[in-house]
C-alpha atoms as a PDB file:
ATOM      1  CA  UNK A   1      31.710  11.046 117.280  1.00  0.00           C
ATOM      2  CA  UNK A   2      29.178   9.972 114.756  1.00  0.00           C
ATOM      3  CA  UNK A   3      26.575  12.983 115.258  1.00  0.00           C
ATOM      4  CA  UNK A   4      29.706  15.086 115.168  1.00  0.00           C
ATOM      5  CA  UNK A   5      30.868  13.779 112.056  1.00  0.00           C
ATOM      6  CA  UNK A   6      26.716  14.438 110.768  1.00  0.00           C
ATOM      7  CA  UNK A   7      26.855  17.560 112.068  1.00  0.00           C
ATOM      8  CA  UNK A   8      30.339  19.053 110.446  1.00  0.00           C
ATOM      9  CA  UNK A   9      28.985  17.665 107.019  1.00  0.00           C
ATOM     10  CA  UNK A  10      25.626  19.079 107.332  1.00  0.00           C
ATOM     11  CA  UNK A  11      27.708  22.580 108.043  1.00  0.00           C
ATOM     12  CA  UNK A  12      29.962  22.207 105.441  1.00  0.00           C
ATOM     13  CA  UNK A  13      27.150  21.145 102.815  1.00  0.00           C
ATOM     14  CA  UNK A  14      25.008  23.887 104.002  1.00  0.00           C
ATOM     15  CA  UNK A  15      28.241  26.553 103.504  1.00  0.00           C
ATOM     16  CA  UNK A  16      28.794  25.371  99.945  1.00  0.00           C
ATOM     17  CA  UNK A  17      25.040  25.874  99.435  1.00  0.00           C
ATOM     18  CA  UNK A  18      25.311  29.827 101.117  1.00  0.00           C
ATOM     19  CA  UNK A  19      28.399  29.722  99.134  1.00  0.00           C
ATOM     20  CA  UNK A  20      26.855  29.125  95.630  1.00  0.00           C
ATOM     21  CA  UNK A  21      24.230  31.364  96.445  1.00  0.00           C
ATOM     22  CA  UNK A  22      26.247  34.378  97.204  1.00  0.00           C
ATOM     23  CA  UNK A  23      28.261  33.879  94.070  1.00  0.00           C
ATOM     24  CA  UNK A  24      24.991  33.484  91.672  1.00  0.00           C
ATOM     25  CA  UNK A  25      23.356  36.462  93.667  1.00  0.00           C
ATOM     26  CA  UNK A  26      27.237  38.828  92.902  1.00  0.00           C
ATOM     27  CA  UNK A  27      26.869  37.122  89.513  1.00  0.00           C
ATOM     28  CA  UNK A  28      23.337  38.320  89.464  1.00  0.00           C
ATOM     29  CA  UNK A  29      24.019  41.730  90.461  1.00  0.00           C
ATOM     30  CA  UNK A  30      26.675  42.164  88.133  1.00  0.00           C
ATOM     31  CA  UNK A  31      25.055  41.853  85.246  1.00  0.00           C
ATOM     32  CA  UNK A  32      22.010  43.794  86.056  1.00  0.00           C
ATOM     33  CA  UNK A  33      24.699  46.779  86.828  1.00  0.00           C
ATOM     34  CA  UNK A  34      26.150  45.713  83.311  1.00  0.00           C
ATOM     35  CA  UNK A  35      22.904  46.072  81.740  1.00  0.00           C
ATOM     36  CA  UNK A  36      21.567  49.128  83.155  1.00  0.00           C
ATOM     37  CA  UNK A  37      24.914  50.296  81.542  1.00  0.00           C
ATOM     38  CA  UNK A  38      24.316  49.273  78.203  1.00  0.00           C
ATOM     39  CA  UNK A  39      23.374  52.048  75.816  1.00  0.00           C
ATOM     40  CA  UNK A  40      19.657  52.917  74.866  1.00  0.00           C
ATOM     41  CA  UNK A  41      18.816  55.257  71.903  1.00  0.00           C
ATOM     42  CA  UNK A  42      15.984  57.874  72.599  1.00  0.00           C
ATOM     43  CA  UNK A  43      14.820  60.728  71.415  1.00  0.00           C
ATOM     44  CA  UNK A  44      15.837  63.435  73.232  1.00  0.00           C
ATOM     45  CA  UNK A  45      15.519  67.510  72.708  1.00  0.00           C
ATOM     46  CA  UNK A  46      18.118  69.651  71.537  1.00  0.00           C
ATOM     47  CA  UNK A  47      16.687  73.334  72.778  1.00  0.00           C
ATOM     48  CA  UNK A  48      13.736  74.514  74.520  1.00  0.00           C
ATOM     49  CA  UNK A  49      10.711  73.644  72.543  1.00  0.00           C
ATOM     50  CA  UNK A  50       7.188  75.149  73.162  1.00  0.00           C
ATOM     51  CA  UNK A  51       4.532  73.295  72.869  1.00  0.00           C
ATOM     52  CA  UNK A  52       2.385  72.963  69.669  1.00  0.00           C
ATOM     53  CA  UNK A  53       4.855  71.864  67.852  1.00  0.00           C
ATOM     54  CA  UNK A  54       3.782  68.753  65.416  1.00  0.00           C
ATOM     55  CA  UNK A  55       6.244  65.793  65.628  1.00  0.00           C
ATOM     56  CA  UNK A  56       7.178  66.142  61.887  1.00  0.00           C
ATOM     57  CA  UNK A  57       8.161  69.608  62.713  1.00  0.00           C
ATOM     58  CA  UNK A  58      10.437  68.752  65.515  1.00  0.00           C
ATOM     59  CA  UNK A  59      12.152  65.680  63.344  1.00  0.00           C
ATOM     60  CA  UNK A  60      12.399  67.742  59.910  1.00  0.00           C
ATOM     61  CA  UNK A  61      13.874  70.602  62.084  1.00  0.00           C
ATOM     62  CA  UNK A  62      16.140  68.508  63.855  1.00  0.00           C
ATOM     63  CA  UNK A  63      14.661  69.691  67.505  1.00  0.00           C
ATOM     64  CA  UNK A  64      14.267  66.289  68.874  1.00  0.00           C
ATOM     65  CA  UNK A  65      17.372  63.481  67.627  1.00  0.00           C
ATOM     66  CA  UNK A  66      18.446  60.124  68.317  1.00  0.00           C
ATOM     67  CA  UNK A  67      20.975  59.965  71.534  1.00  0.00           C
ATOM     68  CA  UNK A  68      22.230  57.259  73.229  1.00  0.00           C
ATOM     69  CA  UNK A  69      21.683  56.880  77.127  1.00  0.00           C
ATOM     70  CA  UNK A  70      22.424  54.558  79.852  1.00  0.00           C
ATOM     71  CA  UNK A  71      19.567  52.389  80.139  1.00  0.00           C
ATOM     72  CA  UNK A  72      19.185  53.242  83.900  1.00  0.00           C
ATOM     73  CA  UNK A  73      19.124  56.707  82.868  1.00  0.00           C
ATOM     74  CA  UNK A  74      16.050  56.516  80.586  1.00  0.00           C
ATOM     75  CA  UNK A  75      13.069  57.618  81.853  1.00  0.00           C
ATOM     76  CA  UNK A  76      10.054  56.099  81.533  1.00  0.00           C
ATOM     77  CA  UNK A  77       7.790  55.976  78.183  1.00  0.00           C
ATOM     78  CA  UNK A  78      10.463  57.435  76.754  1.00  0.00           C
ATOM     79  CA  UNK A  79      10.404  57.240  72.684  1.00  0.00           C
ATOM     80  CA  UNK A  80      13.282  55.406  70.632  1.00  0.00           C
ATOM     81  CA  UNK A  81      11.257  55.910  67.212  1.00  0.00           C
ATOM     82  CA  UNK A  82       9.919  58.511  66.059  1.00  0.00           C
ATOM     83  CA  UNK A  83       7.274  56.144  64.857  1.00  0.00           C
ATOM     84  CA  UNK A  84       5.348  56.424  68.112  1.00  0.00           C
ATOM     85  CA  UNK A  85       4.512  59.966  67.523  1.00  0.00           C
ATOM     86  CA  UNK A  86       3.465  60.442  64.051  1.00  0.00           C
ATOM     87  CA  UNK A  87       1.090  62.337  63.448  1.00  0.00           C
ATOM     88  CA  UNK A  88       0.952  63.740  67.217  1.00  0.00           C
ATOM     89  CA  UNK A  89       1.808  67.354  68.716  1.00  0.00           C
ATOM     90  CA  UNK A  90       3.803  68.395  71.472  1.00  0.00           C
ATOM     91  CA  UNK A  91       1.220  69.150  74.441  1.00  0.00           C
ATOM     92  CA  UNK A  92       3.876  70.604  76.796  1.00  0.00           C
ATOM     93  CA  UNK A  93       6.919  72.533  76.688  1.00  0.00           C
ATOM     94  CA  UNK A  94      10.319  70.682  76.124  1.00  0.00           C
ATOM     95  CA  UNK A  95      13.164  71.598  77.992  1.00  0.00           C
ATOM     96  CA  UNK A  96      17.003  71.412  76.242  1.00  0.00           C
ATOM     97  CA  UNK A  97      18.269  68.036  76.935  1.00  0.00           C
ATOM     98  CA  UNK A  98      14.962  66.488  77.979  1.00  0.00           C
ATOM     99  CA  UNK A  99      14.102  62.624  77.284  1.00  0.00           C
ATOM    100  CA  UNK A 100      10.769  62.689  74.582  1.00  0.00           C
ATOM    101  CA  UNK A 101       7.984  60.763  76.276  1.00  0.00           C
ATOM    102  CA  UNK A 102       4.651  59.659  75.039  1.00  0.00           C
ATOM    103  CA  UNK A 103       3.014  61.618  77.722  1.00  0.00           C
ATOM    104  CA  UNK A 104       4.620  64.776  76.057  1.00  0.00           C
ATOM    105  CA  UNK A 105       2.239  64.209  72.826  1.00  0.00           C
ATOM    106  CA  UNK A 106      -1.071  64.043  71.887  1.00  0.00           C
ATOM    107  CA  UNK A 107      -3.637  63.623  68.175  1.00  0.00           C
ATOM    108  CA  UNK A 108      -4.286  67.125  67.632  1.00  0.00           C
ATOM    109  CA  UNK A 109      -8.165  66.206  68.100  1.00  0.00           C
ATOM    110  CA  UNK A 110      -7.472  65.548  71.444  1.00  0.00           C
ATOM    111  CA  UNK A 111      -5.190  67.979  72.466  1.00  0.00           C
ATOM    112  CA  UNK A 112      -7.327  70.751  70.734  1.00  0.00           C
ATOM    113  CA  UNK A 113      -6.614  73.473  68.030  1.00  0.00           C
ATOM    114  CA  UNK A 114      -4.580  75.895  69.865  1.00  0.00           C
ATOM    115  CA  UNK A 115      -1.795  72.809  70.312  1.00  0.00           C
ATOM    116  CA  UNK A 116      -1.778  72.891  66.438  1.00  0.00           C
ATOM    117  CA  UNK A 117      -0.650  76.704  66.635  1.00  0.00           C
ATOM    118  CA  UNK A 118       3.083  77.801  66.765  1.00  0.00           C
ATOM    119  CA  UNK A 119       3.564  79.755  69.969  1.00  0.00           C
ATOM    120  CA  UNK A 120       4.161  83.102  67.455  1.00  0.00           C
ATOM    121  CA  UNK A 121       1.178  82.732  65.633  1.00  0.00           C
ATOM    122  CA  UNK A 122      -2.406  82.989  65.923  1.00  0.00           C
ATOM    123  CA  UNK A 123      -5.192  80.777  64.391  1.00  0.00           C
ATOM    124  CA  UNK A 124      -7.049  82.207  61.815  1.00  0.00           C
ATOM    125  CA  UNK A 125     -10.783  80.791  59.961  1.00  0.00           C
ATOM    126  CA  UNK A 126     -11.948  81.897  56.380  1.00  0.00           C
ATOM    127  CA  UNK A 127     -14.809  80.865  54.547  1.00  0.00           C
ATOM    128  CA  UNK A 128     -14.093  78.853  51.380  1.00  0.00           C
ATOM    129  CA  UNK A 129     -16.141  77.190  48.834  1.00  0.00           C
ATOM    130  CA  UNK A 130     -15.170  74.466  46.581  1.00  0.00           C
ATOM    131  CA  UNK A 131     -13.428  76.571  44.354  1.00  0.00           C
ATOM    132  CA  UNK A 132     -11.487  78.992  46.314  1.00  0.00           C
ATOM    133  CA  UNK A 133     -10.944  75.894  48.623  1.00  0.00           C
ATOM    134  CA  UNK A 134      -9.516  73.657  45.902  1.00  0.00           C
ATOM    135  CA  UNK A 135     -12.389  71.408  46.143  1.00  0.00           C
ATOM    136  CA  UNK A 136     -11.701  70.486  49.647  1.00  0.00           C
ATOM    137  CA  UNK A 137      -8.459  68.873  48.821  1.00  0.00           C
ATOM    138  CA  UNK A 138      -6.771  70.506  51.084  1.00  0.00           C
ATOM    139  CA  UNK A 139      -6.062  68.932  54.195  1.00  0.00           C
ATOM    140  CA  UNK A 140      -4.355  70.139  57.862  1.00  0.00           C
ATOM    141  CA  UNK A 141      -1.074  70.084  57.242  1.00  0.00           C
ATOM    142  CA  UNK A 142      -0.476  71.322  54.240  1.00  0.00           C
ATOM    143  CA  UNK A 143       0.743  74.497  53.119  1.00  0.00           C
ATOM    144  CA  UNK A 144      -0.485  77.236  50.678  1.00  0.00           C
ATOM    145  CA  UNK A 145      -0.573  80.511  49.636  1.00  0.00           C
ATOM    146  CA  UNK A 146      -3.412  83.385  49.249  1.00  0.00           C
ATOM    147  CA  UNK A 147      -4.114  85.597  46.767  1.00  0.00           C
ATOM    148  CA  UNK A 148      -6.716  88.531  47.184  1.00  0.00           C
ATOM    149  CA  UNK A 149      -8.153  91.119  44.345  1.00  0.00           C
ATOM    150  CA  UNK A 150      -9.179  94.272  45.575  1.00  0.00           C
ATOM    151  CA  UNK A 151      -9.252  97.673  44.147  1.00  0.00           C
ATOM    152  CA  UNK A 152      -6.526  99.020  42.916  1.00  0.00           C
ATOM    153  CA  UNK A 153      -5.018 102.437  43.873  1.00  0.00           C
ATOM    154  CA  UNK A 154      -2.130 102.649  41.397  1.00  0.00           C
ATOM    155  CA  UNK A 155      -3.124 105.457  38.136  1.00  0.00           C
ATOM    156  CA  UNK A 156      -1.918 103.082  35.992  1.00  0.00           C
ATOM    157  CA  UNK A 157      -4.403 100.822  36.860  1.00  0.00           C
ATOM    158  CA  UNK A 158      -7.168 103.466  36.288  1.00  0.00           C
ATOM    159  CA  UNK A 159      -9.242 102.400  39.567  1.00  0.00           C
ATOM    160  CA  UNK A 160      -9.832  98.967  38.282  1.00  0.00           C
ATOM    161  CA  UNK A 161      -9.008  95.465  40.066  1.00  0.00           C
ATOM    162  CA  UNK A 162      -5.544  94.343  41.274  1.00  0.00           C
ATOM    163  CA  UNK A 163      -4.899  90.668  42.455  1.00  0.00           C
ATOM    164  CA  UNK A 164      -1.958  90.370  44.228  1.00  0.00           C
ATOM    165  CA  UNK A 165      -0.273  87.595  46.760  1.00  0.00           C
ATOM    166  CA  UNK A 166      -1.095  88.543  50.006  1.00  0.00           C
ATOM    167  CA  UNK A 167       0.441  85.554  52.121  1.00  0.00           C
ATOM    168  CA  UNK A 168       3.728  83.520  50.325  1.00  0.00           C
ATOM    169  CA  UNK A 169       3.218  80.739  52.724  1.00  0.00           C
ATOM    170  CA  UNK A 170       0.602  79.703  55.941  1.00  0.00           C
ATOM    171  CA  UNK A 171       0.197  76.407  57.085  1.00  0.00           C
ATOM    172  CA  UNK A 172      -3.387  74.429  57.209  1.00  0.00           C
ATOM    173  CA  UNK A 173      -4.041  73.979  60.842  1.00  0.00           C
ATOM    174  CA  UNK A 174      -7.727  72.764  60.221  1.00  0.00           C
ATOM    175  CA  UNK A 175     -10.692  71.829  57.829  1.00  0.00           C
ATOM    176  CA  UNK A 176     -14.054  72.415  59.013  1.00  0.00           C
ATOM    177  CA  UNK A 177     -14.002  70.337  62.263  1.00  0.00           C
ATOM    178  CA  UNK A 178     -11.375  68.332  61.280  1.00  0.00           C
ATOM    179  CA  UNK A 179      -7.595  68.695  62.513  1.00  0.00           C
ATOM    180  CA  UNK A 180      -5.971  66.165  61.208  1.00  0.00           C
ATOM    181  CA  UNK A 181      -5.535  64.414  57.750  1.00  0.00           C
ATOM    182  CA  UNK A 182      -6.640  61.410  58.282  1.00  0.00           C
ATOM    183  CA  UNK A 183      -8.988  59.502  55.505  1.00  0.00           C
ATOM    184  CA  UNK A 184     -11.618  56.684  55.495  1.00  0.00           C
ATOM    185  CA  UNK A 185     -11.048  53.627  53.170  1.00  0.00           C
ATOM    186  CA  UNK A 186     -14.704  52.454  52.247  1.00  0.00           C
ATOM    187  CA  UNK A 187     -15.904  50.290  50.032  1.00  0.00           C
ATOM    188  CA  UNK A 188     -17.026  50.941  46.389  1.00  0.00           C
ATOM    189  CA  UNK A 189     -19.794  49.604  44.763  1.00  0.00           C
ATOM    190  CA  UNK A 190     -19.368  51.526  41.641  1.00  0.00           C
ATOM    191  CA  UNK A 191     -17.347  49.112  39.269  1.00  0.00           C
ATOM    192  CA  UNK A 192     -18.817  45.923  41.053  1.00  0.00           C
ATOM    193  CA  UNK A 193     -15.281  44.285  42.199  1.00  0.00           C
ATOM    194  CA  UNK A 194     -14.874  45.549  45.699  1.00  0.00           C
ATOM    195  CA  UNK A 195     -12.609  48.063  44.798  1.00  0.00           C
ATOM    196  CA  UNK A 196     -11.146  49.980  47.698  1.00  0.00           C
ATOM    197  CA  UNK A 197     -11.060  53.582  47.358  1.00  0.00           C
ATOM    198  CA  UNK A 198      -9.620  56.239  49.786  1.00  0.00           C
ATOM    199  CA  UNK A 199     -11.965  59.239  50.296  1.00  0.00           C
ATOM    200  CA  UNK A 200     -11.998  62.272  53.175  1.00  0.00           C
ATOM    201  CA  UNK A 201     -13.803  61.619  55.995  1.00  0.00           C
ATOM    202  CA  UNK A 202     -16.345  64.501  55.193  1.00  0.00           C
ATOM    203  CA  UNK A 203     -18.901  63.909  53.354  1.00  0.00           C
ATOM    204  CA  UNK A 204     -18.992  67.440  51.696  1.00  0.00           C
ATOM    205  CA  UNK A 205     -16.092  69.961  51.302  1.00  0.00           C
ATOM    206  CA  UNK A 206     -15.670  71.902  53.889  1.00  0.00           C
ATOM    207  CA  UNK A 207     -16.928  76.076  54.359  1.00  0.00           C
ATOM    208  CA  UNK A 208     -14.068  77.058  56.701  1.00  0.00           C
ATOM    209  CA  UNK A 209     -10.613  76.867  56.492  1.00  0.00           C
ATOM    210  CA  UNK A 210      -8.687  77.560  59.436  1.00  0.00           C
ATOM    211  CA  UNK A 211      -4.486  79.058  59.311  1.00  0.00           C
ATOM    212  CA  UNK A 212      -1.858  79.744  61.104  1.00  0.00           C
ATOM    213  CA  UNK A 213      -0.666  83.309  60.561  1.00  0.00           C
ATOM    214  CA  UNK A 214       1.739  85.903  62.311  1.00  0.00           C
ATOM    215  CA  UNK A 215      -0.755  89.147  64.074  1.00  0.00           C
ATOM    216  CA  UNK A 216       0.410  90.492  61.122  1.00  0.00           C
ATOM    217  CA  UNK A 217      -0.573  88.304  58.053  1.00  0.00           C
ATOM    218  CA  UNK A 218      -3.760  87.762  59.842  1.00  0.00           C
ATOM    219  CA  UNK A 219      -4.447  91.468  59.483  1.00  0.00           C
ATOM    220  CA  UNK A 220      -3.369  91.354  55.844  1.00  0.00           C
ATOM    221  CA  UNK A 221      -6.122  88.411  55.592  1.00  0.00           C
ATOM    222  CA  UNK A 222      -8.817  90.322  57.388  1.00  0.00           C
ATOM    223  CA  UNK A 223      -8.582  93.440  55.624  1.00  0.00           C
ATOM    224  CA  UNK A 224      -8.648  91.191  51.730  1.00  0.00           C
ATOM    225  CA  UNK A 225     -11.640  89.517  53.052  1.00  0.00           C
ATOM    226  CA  UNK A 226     -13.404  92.536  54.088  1.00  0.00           C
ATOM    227  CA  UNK A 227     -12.692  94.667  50.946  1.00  0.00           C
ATOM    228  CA  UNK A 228     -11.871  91.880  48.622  1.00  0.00           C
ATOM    229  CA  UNK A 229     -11.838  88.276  47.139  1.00  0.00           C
ATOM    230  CA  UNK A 230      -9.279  85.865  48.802  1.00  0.00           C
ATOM    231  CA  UNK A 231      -8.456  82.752  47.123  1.00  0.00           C
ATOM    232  CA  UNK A 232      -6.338  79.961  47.942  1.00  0.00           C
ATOM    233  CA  UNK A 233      -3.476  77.854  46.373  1.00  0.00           C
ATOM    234  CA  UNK A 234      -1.812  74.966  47.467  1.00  0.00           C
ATOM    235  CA  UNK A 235       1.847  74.556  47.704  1.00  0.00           C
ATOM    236  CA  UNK A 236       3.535  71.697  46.423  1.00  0.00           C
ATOM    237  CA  UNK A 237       4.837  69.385  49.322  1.00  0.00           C
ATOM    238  CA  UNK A 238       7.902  69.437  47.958  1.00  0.00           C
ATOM    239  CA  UNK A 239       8.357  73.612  47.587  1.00  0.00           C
ATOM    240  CA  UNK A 240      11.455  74.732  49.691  1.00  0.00           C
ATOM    241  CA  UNK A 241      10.645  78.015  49.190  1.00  0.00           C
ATOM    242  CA  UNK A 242       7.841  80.240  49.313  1.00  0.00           C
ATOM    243  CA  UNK A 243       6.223  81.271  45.699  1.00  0.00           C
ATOM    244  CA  UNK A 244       6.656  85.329  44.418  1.00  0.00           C
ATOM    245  CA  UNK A 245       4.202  86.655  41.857  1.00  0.00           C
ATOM    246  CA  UNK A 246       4.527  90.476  40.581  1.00  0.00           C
ATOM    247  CA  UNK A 247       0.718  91.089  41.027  1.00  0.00           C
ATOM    248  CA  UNK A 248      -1.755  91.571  37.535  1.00  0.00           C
ATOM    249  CA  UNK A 249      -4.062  94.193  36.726  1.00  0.00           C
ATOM    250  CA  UNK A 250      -6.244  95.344  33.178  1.00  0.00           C
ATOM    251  CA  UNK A 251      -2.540  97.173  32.537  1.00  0.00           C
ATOM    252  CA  UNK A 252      -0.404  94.090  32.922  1.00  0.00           C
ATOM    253  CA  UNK A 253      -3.052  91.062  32.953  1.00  0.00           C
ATOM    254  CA  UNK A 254      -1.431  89.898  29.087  1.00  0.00           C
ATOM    255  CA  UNK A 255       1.994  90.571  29.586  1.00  0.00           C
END
């Protein structure tokens, strides 16, 4: 009777243990189903993007927003800030609806010019100096706007000189070698205190700077810089709209 008696409590100690165990493992499960529930903001696409697309772009334009998905729906390296991509371009086509990943983006050193280049436009280079370049001030990024002078063809302007605007607006795609904006912070010796100063990573200002144009503009360009002088000015960052200028000639140049 006594080994019985052992035996029946052993049973019934080892079924309480089984029995705690299955209720911390539903317990368990439960609240991993719970989580995997809970909502996750990431950034996800809202159309078909093509790729070379900058990340600022896609924000400003509202192509890639906040949503809210369940966490066992979120893929992996998927983005919740848009933080993790600054400064990055889109290396591969979005799809409508698509989860942003980090895989999707890349520096534009890395990823190479032509991901810096809108899918409808084509890449352009012109020579600049330090004046026509604005000192080499300008950076990739930016926008500005080109001017040419060329001869006129107008009788009023009695075959003299005509500078007109040739492009409103064409974004900065690279400087020299360089495609992004990023600076050095060095040290300066000049007033004797350390002072840190924030200078361009180039040394000298760069001879070439490279656009992004429609076919078209970039025929516009290429015909001023054969037969003309092309200059360049830079747009505010601010501007929401492209500049207008009525063109100046020896008839008009004082008016």
């Amino acid at each position: 009777m006594r080994t019985k008696a052992i035996i029946i409590v052993i049973a019934l100690a080892l079924a309480g243990v089984a029995t705690v165990l299955a209720v911390n493992y539903i317990n368990s499960a439960r609240s991993e189903v719970a989580a995997s529930s809970e909502p996750v903001e990431v950034l996800v696409a809202q159309e078909d993007i093509p790729r070379g697309m900058s990340a600022e772009e896609l924000v400003a334009g509202e192509m890639i927003v906040l949503e809210q998905v369940p966490q066992r729906y979120v893929a992996a390296d998927a983005i919740s800030s848009v933080r993790a991509i600054e400064g990055q371009v889109l290396n591969t086509p979005l799809s409508k609806g698509e989860q942003v990943t980090t895989a999707r983006f890349s520096l534009p050193s890395a990823a190479g010019l032509a991901y810096s280049v809108p899918g409808d436009q084509v890449a352009i280079a012109i020579p600049v100096d330090e004046v026509r370049g604005i000192s080499g001030m300008v950076r990739p990024g930016d926008r500005v706007a080109v001017f040419v002078t060329v001869d006129s063809i107008e009788e009023t302007d009695e075959g003299g000189k005509v500078t007109r605007l040739l492009l409103p607006e064409a974004k900065v795609v690279a400087m020299g070698t360089a495609l992004t904006a990023e600076t050095a912070t060095t040290q300066s010796d000049d007033d004797g205190g350390g002072a840190l100063v924030t200078s361009n990573a180039q040394t000298e200002s760069p001879s070439v700077m490279t656009l992004a144009v429609s076919p078209a503009d970039a025929e516009k360009l290429i015909f001023g810089e054969e037969e003309g002088s092309v200059w360049i000015t830079l747009l505010p960052a601010t501007a929401e709209t492209p500049p207008t200028a009525p063109g100046r000639s020896l008839a008009n140049l004082f008016e």
